[in-house]
N, C-alpha and C. Protein backbone atom coordinates (compact mmCIF):
# COMPACT_ATOMS: atom_id res chain seq x y z
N UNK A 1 141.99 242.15 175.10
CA UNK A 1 141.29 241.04 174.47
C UNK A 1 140.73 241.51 173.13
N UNK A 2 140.55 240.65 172.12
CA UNK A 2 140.14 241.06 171.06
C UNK A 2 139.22 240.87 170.97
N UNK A 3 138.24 242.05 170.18
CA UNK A 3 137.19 241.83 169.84
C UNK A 3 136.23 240.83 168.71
N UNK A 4 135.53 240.06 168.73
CA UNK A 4 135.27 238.78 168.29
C UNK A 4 134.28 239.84 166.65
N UNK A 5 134.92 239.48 165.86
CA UNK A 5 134.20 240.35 164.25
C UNK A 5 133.32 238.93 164.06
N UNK A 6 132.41 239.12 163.58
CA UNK A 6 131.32 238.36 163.16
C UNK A 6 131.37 238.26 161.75
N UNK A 7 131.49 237.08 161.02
CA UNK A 7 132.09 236.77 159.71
C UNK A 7 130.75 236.34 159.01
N UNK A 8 130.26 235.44 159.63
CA UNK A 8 129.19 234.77 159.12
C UNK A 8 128.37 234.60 160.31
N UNK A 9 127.09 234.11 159.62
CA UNK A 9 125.94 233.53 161.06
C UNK A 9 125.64 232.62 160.67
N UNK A 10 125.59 231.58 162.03
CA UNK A 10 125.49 229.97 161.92
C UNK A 10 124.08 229.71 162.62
N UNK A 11 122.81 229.49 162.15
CA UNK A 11 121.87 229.04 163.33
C UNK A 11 121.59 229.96 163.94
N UNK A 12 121.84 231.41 163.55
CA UNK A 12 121.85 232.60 164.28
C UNK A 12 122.79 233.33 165.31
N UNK A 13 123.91 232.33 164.88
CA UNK A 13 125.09 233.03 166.28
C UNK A 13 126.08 233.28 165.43
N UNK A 14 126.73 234.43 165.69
CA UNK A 14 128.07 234.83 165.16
C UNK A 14 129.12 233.88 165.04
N UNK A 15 129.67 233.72 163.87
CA UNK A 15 131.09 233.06 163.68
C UNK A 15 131.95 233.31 163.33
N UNK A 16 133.48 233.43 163.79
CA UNK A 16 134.68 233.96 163.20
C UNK A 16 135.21 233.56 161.87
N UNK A 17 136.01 234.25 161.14
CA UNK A 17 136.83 233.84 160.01
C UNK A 17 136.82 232.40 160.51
N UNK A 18 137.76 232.26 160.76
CA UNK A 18 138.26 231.20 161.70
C UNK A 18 137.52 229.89 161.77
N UNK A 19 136.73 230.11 162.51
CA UNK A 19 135.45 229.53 163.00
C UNK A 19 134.95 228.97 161.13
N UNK A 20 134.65 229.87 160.35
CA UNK A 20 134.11 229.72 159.13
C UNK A 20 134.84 228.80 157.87
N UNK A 21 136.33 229.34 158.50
CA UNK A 21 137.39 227.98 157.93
C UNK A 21 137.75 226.66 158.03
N UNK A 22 137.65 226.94 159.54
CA UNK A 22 137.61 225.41 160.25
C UNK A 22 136.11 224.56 159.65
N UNK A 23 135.01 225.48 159.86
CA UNK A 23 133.66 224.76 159.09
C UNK A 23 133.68 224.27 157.72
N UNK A 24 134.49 225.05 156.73
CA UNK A 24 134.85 224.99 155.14
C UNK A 24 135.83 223.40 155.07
N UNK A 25 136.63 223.60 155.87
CA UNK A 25 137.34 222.76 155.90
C UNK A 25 137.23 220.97 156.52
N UNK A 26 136.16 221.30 157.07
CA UNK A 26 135.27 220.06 157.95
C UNK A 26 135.12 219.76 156.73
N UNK A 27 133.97 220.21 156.16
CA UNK A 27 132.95 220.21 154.67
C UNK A 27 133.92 219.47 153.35
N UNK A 28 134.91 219.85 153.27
CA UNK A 28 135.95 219.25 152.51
C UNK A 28 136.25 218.07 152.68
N UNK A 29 136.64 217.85 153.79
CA UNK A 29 137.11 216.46 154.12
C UNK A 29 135.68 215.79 154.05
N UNK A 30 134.78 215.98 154.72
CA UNK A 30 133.48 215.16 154.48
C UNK A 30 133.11 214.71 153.17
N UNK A 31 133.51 215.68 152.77
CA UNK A 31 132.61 215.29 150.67
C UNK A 31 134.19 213.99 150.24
N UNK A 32 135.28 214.70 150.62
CA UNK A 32 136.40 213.95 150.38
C UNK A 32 136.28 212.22 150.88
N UNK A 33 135.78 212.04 152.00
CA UNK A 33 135.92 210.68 152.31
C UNK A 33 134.46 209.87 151.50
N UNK A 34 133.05 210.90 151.72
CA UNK A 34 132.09 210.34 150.93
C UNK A 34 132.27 210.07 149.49
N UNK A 35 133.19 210.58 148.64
CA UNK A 35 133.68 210.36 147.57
C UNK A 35 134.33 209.23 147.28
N UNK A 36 135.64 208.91 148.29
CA UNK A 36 135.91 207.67 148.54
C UNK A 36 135.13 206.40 148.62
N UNK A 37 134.30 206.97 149.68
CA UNK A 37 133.33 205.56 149.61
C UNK A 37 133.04 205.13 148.64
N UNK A 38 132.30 205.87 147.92
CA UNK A 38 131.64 205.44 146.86
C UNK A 38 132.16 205.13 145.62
N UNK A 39 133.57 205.22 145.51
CA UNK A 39 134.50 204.56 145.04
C UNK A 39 134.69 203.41 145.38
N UNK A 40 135.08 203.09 146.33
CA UNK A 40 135.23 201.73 147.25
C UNK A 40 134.37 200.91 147.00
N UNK A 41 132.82 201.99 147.16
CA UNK A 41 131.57 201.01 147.03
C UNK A 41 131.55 200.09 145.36
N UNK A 42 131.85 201.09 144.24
CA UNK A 42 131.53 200.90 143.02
C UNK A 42 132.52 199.63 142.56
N UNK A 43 133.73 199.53 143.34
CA UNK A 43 134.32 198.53 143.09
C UNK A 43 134.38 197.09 143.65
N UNK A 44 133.88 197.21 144.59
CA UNK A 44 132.82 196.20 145.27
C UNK A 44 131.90 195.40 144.71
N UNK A 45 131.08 196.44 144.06
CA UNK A 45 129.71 195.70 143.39
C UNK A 45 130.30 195.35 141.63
N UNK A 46 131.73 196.08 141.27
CA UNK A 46 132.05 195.59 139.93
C UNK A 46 132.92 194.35 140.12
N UNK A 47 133.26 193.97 141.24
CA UNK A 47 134.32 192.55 141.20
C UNK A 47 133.30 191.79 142.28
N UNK A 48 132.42 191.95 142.63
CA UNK A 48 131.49 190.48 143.14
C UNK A 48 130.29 190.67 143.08
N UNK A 49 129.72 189.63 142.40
CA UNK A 49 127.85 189.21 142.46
C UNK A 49 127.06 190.09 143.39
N UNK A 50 125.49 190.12 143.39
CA UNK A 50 125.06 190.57 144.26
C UNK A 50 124.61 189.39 145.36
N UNK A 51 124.38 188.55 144.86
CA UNK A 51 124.77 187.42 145.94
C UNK A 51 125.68 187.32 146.29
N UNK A 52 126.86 187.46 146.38
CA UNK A 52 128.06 187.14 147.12
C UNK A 52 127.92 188.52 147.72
N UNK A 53 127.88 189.56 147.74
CA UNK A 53 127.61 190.89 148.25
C UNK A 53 126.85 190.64 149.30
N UNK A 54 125.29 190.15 149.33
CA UNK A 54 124.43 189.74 149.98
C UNK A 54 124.80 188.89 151.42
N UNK A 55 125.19 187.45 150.84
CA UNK A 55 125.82 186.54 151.49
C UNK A 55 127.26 187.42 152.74
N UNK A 56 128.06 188.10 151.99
CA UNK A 56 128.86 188.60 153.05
C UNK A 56 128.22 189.48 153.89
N UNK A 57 126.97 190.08 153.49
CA UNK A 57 126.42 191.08 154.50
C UNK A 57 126.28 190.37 155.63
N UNK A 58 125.44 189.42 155.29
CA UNK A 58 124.21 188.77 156.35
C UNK A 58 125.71 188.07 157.12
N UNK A 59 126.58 187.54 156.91
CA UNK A 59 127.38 186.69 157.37
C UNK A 59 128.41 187.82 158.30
N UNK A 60 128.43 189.04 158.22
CA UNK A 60 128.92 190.06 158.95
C UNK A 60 128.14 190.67 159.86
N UNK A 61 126.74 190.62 159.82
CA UNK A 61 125.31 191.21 160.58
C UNK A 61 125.44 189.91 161.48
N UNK A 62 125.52 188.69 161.10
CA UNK A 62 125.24 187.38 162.50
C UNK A 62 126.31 187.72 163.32
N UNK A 63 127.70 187.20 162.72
CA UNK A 63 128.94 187.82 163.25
C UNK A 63 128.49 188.48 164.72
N UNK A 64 128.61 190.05 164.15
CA UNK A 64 128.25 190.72 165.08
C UNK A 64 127.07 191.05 166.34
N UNK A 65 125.78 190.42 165.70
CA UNK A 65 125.34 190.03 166.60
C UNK A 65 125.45 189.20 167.51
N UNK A 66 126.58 187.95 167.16
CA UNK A 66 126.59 187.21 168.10
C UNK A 66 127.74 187.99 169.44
N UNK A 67 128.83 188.39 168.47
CA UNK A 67 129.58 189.32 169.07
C UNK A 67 129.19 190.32 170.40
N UNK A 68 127.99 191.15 170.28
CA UNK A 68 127.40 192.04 170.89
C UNK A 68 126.70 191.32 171.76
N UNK A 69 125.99 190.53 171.42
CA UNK A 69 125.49 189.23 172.47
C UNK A 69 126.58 188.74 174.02
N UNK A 70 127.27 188.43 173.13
CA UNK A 70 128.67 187.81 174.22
C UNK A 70 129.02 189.15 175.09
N UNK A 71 129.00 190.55 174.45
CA UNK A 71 129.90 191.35 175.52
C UNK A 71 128.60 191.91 176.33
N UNK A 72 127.63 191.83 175.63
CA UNK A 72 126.37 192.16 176.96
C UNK A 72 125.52 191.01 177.94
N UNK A 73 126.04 189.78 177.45
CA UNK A 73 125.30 188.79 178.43
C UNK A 73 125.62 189.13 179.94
N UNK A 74 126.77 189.60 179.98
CA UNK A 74 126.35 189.73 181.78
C UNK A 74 126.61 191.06 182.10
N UNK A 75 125.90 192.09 181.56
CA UNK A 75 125.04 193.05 182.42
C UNK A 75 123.91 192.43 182.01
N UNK A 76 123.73 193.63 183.88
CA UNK A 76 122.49 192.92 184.48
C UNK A 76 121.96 194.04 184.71
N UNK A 77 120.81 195.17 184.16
CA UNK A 77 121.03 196.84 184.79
C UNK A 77 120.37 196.97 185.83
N UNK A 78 119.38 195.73 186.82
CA UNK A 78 118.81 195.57 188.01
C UNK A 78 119.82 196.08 189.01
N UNK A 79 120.71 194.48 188.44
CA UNK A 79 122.15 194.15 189.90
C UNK A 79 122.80 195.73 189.90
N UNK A 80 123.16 196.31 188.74
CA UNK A 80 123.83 197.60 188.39
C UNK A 80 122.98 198.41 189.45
N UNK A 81 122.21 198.75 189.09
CA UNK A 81 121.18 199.44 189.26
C UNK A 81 120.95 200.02 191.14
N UNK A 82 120.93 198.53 191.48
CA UNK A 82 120.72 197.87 193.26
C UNK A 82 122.57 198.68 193.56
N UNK A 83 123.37 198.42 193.06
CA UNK A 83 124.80 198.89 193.41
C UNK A 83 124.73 200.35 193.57
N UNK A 84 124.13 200.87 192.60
CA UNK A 84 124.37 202.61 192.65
C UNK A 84 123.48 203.16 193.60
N UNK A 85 122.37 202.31 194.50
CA UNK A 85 122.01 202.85 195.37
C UNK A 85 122.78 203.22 196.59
């Protein structure tokens, strides 16, 4: 078995090359998609109002609340509850 070389310390625990690449490489893609966004975002707010911005929020926030409404109206975590006894 090989012995595990300690490359870096994370939080205080040893981490492999490896281990330290795979982390580098997380980090990349993260900044990579947050970059995106905010691309996405900037073109958003340059082709519509902030009222129309606004207006689609709130009209996507009811949406879904009503949405989330409908798939939890029938739990019940009592009845649940009485079952797992």
């Amino acid at each position: 078995m090989k012995k595990k070389v300690c490359y870096a310390r994370l939080y205080g625990s040893c981490i492999t090359r490896s281990e330290q690449k795979s982390i580098k490489m997380k980090q990349f893609f993260r900044q990579q998609r947050r970059e995106r966004l905010w691309q996405d975002i900037e073109a958003v707010i340059g082709r519509f109002s902030p009222n129309q911005i606004a207006q689609s929020l709130s009209l996507v926030t009811v949406d879904a609340t009503h949405e989330l409404r409908d798939a939890t109206n029938s739990i019940d975590i009592r009845k649940d509850a009485e079952r797992l006894k």
